[in-house]
N, C-alpha and C. Protein backbone atom coordinates (compact mmCIF):
# COMPACT_ATOMS: atom_id res chain seq x y z
N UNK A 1 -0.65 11.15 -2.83
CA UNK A 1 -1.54 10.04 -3.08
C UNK A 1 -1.44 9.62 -4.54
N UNK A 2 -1.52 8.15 -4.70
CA UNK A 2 -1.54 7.85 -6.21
C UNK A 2 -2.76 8.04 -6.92
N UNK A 3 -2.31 8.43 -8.17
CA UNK A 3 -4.16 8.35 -8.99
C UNK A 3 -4.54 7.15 -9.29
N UNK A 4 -5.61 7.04 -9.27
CA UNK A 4 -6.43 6.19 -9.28
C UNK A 4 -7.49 5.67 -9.97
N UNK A 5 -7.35 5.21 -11.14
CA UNK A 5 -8.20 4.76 -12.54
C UNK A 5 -9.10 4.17 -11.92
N UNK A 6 -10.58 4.53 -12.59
CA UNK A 6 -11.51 3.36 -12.15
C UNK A 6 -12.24 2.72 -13.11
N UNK A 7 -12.33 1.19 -12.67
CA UNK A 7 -12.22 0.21 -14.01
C UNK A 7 -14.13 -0.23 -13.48
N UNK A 8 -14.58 -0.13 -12.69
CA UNK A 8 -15.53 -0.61 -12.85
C UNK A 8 -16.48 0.47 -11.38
N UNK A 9 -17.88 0.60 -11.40
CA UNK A 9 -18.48 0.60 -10.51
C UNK A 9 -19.89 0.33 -10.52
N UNK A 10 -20.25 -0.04 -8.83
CA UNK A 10 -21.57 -0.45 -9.17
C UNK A 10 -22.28 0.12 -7.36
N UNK A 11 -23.46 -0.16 -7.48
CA UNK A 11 -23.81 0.64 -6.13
C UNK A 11 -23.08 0.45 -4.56
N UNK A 12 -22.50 -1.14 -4.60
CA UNK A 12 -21.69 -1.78 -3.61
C UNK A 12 -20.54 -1.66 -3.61
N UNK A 13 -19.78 -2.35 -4.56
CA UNK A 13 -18.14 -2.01 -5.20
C UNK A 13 -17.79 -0.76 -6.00
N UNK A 14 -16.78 -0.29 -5.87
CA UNK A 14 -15.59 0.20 -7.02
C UNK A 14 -14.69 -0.55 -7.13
N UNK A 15 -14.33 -0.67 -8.38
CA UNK A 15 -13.21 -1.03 -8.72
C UNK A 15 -12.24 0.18 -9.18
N UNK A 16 -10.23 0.00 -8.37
CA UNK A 16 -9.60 0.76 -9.05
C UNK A 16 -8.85 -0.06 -9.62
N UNK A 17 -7.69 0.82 -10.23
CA UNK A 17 -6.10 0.70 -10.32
C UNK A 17 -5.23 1.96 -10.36
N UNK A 18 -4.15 1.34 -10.24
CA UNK A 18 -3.49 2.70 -10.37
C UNK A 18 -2.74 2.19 -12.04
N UNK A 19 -2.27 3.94 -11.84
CA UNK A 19 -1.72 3.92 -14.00
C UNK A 19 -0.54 2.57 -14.14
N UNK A 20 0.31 2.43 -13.13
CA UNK A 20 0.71 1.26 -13.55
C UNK A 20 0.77 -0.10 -13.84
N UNK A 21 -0.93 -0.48 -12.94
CA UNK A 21 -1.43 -1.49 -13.03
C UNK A 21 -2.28 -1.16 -14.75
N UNK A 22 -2.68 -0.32 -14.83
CA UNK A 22 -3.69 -0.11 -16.00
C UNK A 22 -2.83 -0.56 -17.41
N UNK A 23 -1.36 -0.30 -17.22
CA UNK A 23 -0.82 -1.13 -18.49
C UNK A 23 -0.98 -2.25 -19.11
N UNK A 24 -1.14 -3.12 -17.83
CA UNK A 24 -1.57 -4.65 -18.18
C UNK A 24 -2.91 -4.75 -19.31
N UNK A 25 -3.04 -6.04 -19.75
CA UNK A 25 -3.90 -6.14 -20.87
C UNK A 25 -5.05 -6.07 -20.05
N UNK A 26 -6.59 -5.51 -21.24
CA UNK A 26 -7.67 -5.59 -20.70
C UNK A 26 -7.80 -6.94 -20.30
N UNK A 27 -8.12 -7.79 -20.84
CA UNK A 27 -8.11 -9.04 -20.11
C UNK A 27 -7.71 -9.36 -18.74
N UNK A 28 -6.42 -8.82 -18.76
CA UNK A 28 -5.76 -9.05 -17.36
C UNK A 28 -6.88 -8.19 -16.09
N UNK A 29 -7.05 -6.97 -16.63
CA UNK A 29 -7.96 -5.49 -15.92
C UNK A 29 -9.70 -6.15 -15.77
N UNK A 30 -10.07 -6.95 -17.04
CA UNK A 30 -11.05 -7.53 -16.71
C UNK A 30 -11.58 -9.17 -15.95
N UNK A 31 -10.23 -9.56 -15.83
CA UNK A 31 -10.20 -10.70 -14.46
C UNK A 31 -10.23 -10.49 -13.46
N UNK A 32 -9.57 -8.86 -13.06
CA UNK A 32 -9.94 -8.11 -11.93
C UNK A 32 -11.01 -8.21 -11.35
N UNK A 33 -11.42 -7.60 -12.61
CA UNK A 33 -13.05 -6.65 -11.93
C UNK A 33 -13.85 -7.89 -12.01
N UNK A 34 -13.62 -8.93 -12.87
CA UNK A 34 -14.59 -10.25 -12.58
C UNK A 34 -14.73 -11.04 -11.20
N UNK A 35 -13.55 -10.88 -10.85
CA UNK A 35 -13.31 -11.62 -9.16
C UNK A 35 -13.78 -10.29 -8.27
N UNK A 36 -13.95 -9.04 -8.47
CA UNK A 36 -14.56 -8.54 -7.20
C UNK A 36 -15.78 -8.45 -7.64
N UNK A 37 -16.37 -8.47 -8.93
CA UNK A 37 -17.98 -8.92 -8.78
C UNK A 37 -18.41 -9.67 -8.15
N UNK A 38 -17.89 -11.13 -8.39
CA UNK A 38 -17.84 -12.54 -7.81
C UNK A 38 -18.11 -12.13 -6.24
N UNK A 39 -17.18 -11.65 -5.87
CA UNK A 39 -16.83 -11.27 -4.30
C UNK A 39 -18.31 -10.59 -3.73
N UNK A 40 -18.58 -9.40 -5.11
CA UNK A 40 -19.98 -8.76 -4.21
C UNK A 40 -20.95 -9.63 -4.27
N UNK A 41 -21.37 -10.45 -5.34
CA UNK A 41 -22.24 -11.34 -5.78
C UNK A 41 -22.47 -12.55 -4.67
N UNK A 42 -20.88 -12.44 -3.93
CA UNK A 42 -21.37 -13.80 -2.89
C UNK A 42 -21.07 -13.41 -1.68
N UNK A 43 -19.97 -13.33 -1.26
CA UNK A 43 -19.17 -12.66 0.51
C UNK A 43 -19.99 -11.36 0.93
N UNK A 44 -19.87 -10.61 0.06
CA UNK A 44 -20.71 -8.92 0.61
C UNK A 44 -21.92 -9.27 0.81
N UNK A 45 -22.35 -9.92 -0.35
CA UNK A 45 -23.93 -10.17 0.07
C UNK A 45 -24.64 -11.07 1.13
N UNK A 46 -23.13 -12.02 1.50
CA UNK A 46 -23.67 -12.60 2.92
C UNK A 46 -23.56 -11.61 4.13
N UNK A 47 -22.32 -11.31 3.70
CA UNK A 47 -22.23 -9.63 5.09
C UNK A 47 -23.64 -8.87 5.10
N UNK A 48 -23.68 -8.46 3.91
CA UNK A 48 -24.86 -7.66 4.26
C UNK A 48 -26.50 -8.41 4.64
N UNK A 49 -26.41 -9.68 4.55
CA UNK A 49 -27.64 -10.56 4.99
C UNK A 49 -27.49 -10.50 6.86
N UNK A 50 -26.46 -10.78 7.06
CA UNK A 50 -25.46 -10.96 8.40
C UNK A 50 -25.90 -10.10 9.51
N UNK A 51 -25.38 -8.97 8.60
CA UNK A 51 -25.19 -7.62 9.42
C UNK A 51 -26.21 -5.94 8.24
N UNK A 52 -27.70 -6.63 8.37
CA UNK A 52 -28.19 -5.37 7.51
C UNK A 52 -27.87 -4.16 7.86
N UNK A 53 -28.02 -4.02 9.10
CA UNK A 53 -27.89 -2.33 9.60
C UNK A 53 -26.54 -1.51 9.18
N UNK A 54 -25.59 -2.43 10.29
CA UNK A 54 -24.20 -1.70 9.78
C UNK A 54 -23.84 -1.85 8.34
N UNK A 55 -24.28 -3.10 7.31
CA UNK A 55 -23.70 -3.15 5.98
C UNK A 55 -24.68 -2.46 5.08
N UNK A 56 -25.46 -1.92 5.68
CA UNK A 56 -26.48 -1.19 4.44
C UNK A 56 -25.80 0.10 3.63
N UNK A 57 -24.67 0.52 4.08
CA UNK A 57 -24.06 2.05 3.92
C UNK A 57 -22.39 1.67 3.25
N UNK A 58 -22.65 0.75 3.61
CA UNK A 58 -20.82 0.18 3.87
C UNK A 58 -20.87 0.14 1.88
N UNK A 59 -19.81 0.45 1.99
CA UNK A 59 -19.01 0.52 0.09
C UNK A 59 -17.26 0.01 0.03
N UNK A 60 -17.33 -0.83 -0.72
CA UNK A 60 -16.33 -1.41 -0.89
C UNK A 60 -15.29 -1.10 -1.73
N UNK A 61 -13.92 -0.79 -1.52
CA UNK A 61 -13.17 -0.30 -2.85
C UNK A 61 -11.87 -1.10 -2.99
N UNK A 62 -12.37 -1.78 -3.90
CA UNK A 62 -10.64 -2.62 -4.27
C UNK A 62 -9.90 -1.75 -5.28
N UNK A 63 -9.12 -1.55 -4.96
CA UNK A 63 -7.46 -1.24 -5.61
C UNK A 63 -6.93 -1.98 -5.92
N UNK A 64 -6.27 -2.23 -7.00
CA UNK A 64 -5.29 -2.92 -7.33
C UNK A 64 -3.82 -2.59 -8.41
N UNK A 65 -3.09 -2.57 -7.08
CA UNK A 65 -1.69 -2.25 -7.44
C UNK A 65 -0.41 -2.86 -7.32
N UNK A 66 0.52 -2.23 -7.43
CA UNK A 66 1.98 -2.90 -7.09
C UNK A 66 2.34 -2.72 -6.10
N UNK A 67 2.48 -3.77 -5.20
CA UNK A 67 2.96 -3.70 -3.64
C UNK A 67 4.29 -3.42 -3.70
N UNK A 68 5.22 -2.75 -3.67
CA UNK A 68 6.44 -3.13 -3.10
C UNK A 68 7.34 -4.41 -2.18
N UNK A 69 6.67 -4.69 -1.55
CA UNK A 69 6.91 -6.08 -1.14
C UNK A 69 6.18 -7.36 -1.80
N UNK A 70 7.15 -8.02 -2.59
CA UNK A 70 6.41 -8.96 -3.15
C UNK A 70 5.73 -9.76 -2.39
N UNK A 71 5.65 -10.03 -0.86
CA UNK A 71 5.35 -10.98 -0.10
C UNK A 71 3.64 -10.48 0.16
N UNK A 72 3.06 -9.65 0.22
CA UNK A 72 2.27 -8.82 0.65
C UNK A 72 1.13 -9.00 -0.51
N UNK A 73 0.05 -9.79 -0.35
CA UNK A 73 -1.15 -10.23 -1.49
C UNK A 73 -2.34 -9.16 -1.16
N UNK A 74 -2.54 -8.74 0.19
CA UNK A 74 -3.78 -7.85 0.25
C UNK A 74 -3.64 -6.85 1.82
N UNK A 75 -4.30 -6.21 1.73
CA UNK A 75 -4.71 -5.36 2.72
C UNK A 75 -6.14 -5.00 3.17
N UNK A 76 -6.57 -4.38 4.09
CA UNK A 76 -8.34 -4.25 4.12
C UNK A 76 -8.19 -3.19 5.20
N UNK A 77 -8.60 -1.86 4.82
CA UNK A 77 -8.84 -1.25 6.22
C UNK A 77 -10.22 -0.96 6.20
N UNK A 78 -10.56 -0.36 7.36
CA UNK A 78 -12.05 0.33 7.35
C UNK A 78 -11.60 1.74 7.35
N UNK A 79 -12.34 3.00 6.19
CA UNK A 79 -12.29 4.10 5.88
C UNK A 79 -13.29 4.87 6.53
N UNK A 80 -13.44 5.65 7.56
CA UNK A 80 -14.71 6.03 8.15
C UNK A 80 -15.40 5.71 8.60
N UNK A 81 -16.91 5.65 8.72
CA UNK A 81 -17.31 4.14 9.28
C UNK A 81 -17.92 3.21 8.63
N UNK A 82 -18.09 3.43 7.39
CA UNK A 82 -18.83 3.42 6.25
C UNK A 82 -18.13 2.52 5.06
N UNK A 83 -17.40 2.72 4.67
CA UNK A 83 -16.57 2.28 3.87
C UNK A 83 -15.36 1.46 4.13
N UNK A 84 -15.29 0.16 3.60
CA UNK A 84 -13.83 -0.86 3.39
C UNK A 84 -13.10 -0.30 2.11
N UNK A 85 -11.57 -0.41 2.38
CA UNK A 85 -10.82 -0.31 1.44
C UNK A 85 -9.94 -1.55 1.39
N UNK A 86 -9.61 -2.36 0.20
CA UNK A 86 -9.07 -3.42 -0.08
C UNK A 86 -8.37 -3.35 -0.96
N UNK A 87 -6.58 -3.50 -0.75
CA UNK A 87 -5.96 -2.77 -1.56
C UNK A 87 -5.40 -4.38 -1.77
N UNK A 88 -5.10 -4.50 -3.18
CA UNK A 88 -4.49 -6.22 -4.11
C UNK A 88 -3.58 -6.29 -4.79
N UNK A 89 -2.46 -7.19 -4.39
CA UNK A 89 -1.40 -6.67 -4.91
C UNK A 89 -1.68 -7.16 -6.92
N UNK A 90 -1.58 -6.20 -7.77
CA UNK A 90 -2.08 -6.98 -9.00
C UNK A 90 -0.95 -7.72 -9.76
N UNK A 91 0.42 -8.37 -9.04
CA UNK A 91 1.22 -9.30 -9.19
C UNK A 91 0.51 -10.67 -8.94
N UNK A 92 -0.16 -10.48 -8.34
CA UNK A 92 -1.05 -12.16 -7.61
C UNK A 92 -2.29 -12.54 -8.91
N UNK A 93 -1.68 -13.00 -9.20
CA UNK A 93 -2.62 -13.97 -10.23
C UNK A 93 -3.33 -15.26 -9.79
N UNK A 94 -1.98 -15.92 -9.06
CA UNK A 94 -2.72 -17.34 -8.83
C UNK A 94 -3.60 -17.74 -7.97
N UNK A 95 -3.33 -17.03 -6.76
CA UNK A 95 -4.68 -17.10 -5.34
C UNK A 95 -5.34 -15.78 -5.18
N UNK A 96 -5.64 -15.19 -6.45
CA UNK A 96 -6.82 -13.68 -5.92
C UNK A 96 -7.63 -13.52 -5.34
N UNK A 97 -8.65 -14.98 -5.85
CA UNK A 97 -9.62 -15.10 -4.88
C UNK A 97 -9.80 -15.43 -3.66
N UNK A 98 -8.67 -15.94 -3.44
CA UNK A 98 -8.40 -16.30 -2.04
C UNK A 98 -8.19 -15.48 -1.28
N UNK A 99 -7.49 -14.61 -2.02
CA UNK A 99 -6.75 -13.46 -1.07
C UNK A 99 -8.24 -12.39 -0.98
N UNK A 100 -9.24 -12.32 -2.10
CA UNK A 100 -9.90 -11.36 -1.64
C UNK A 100 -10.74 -11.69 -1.09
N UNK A 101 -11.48 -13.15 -0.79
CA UNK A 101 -11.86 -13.79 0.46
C UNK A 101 -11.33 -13.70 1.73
N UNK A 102 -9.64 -13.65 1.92
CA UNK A 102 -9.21 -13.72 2.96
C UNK A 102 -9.69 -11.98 3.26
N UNK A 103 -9.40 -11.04 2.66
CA UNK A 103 -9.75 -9.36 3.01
C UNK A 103 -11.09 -9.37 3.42
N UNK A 104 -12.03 -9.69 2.81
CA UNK A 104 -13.66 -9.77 3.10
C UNK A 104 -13.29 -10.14 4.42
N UNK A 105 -13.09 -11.43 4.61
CA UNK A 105 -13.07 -11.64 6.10
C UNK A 105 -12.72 -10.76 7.76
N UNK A 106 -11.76 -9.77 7.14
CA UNK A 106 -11.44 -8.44 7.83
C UNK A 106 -12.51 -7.71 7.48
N UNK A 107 -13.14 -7.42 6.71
CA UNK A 107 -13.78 -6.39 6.04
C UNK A 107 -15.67 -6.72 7.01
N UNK A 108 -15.94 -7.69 7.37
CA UNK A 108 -16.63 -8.50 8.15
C UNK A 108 -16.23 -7.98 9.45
N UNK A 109 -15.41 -8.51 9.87
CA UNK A 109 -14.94 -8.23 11.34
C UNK A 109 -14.80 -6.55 11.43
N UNK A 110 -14.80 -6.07 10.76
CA UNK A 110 -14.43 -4.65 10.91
C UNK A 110 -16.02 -4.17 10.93
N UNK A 111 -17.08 -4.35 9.93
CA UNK A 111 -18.00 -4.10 10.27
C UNK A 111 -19.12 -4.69 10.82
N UNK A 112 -18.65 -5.73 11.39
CA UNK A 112 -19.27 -6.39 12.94
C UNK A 112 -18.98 -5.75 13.79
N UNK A 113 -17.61 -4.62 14.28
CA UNK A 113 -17.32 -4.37 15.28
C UNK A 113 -16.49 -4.87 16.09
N UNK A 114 -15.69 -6.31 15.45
CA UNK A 114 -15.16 -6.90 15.92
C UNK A 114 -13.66 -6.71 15.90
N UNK A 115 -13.24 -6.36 14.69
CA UNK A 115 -12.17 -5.63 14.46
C UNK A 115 -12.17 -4.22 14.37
N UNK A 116 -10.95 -3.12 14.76
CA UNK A 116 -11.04 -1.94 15.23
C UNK A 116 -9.55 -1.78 15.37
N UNK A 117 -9.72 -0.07 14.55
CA UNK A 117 -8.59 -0.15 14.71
C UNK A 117 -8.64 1.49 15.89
N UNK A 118 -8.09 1.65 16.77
CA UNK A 118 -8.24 2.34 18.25
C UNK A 118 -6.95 3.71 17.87
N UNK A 119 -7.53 4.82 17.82
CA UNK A 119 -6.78 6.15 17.04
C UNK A 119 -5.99 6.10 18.48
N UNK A 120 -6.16 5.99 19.73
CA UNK A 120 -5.60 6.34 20.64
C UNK A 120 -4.21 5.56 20.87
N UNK A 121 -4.62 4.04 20.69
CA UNK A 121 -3.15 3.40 20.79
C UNK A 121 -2.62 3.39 19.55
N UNK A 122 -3.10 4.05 18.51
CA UNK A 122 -2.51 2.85 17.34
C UNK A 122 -2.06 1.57 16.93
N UNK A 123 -3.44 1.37 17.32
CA UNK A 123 -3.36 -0.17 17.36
C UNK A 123 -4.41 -1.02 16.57
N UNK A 124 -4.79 -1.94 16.28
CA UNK A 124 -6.13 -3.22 16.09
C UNK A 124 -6.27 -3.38 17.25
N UNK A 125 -7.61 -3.26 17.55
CA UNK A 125 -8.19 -4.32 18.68
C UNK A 125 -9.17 -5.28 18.48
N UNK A 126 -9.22 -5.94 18.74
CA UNK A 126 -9.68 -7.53 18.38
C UNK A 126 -11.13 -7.97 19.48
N UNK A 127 -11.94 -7.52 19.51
CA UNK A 127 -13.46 -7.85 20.46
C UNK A 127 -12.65 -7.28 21.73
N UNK A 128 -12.26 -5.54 21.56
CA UNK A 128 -12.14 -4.58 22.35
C UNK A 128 -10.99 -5.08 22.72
N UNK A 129 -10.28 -5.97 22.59
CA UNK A 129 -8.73 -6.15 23.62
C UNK A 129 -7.73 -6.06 22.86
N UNK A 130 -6.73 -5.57 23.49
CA UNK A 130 -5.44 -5.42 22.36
C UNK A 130 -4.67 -6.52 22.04
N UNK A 131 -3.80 -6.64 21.06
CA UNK A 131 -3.05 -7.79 21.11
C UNK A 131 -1.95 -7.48 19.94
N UNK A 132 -1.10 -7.96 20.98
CA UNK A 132 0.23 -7.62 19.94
C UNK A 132 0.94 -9.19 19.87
N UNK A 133 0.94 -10.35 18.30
CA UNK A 133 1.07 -11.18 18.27
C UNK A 133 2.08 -10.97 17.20
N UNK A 134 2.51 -12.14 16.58
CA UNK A 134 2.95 -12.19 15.40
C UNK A 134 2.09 -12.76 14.39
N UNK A 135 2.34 -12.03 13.01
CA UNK A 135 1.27 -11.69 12.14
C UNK A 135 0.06 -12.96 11.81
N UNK A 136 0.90 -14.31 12.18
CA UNK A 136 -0.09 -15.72 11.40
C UNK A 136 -0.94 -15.85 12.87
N UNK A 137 -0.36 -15.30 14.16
CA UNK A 137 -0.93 -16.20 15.58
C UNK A 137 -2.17 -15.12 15.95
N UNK A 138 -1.87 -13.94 15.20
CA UNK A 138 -3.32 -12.77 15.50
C UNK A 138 -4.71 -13.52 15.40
N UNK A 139 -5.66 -13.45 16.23
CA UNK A 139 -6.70 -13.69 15.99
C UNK A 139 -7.62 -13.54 14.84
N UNK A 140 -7.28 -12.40 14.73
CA UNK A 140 -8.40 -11.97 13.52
C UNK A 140 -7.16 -12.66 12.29
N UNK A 141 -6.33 -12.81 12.02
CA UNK A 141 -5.23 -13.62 10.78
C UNK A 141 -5.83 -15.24 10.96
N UNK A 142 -5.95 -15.44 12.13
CA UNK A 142 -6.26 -17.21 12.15
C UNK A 142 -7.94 -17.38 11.61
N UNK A 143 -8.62 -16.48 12.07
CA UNK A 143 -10.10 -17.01 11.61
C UNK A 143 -10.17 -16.33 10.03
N UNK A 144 -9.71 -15.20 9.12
CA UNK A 144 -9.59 -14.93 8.14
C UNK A 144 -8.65 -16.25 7.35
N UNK A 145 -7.15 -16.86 7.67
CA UNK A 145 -6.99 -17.58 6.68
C UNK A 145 -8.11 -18.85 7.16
N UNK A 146 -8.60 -19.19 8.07
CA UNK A 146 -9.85 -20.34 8.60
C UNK A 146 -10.65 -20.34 7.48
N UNK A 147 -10.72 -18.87 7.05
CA UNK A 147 -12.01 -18.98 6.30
C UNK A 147 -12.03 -18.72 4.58
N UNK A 148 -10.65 -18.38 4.29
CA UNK A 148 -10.90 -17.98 3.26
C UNK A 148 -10.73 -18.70 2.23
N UNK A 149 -10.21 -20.13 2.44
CA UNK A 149 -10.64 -20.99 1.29
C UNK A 149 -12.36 -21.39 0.78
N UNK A 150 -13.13 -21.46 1.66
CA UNK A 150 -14.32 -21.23 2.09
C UNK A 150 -15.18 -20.61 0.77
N UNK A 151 -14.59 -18.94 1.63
CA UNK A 151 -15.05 -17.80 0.54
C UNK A 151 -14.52 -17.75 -1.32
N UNK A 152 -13.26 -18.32 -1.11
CA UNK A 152 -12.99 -18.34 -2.63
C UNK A 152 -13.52 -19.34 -3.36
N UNK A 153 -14.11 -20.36 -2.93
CA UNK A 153 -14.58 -21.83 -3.36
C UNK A 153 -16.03 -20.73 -4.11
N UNK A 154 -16.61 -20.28 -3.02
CA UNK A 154 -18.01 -19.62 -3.29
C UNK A 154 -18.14 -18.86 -4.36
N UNK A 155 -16.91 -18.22 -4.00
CA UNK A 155 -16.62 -17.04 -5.54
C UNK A 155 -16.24 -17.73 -6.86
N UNK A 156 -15.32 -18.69 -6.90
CA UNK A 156 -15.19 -19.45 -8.29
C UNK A 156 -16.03 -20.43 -8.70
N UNK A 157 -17.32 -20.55 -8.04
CA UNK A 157 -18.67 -21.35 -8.44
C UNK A 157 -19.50 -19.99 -8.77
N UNK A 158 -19.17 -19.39 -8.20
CA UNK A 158 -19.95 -18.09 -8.86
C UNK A 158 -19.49 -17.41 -10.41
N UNK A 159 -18.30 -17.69 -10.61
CA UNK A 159 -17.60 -17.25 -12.00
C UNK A 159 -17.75 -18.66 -13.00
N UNK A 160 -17.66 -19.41 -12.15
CA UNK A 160 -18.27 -20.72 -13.40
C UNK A 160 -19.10 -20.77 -13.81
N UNK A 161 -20.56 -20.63 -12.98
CA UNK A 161 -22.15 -20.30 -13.23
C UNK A 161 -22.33 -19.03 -14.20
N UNK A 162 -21.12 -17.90 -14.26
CA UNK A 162 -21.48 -17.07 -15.04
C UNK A 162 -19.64 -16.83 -16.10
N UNK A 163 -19.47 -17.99 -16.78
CA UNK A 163 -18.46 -18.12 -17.36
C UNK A 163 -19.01 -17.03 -18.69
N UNK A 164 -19.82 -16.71 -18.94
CA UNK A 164 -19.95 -15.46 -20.58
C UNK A 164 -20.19 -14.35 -19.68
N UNK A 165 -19.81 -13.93 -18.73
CA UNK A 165 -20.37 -12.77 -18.16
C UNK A 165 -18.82 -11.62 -18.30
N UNK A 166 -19.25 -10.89 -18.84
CA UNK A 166 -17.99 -9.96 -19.60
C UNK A 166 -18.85 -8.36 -19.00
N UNK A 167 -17.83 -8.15 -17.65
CA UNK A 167 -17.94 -6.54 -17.48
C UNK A 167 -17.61 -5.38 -18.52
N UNK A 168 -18.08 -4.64 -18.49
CA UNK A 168 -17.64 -3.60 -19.06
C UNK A 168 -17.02 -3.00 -18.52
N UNK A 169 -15.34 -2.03 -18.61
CA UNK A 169 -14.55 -1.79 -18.01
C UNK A 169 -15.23 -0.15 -18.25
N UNK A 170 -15.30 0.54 -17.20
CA UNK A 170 -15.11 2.34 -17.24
C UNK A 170 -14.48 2.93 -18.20
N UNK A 171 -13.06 2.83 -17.82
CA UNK A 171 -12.22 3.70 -18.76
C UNK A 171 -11.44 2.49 -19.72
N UNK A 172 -11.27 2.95 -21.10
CA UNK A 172 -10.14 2.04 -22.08
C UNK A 172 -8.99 2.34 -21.72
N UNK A 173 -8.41 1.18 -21.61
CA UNK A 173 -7.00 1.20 -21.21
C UNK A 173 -6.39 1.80 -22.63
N UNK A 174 -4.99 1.92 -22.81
CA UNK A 174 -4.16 2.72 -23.57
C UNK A 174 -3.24 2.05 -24.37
């Protein structure tokens, strides 16, 4: 497993990286952690308006690292039953928020119940049925990119409204 620096936390989010993302400038490390505030500040907190019961426990952890495939902007699994993990590729500068709008949107469906991932087939199942599509025609891919211009609009009115708002990062970078 990679180690895992953590640049920010708060009772809802963590923020990571790993050591090779942590090279980048603070600045760069603190645009990060500004867009997944943003994210808890607006998307989580509609989830959790949404869905109190199941999102009362639920904890969110973005990562952000180097994908190996440059094509590849985000990931979202559900960790237990409790916890989302949202891993970002930290090459993506230009649509972050988009992309971590588009993950929320899994991150939703996963703790609606709607998305699932089934230990027996190894599979996603999608409102209990399986489906083996190609990656843009998946259900849960069509209503996540549906929505995630949406969610990033929400989040960068949320970073404009708080344009002097400067996190404090955990650890100093090096």
């Amino acid at each position: 497993m990679i180690r895992q620096i953590l640049l920010y936390k708060s009772d809802k989010i963590s923020v990571y990286c790993t050591p090779a993302v942590e090279r980048l400038s603070i600045r760069r490390l603190t645009t990060y952690v500004k867009q997944c505030i943003a994210a808890e500040k607006t998307i989580i907190k509609d989830i959790s308006k949404k869905y109190p019961k199941k999102a009362k426990d639920t904890k969110y952890t973005f990562l952000f690292k180097n994908f190996k495939s440059g094509e590849m902007l985000g990931n979202c699994d559900q960790e237990y039953d409790d916890d989302i993990l949202i891993e970002l590729n930290a090459k993506n500068t230009s649509s972050l928020c988009k992309t971590i709008a588009h993950e929320l949107v899994h991150a939703r469906q996963f703790i609606s119940g709607q998305l699932k991932y089934n230990v027996k087939i190894k599979y996603l199942t999608y409102e209990d049925d399986k489906h083996r599509y190609i990656y843009r025609k998946q259900p849960w891919e069509i209503e996540a990119y549906a929505l995630q211009d949406k969610g990033a609009i929400k989040m960068k009115r949320w970073l404009l409204d708080h344009v002097h708002f400067n996190p404090k990062l955990e650890t100093p970078t090096i």
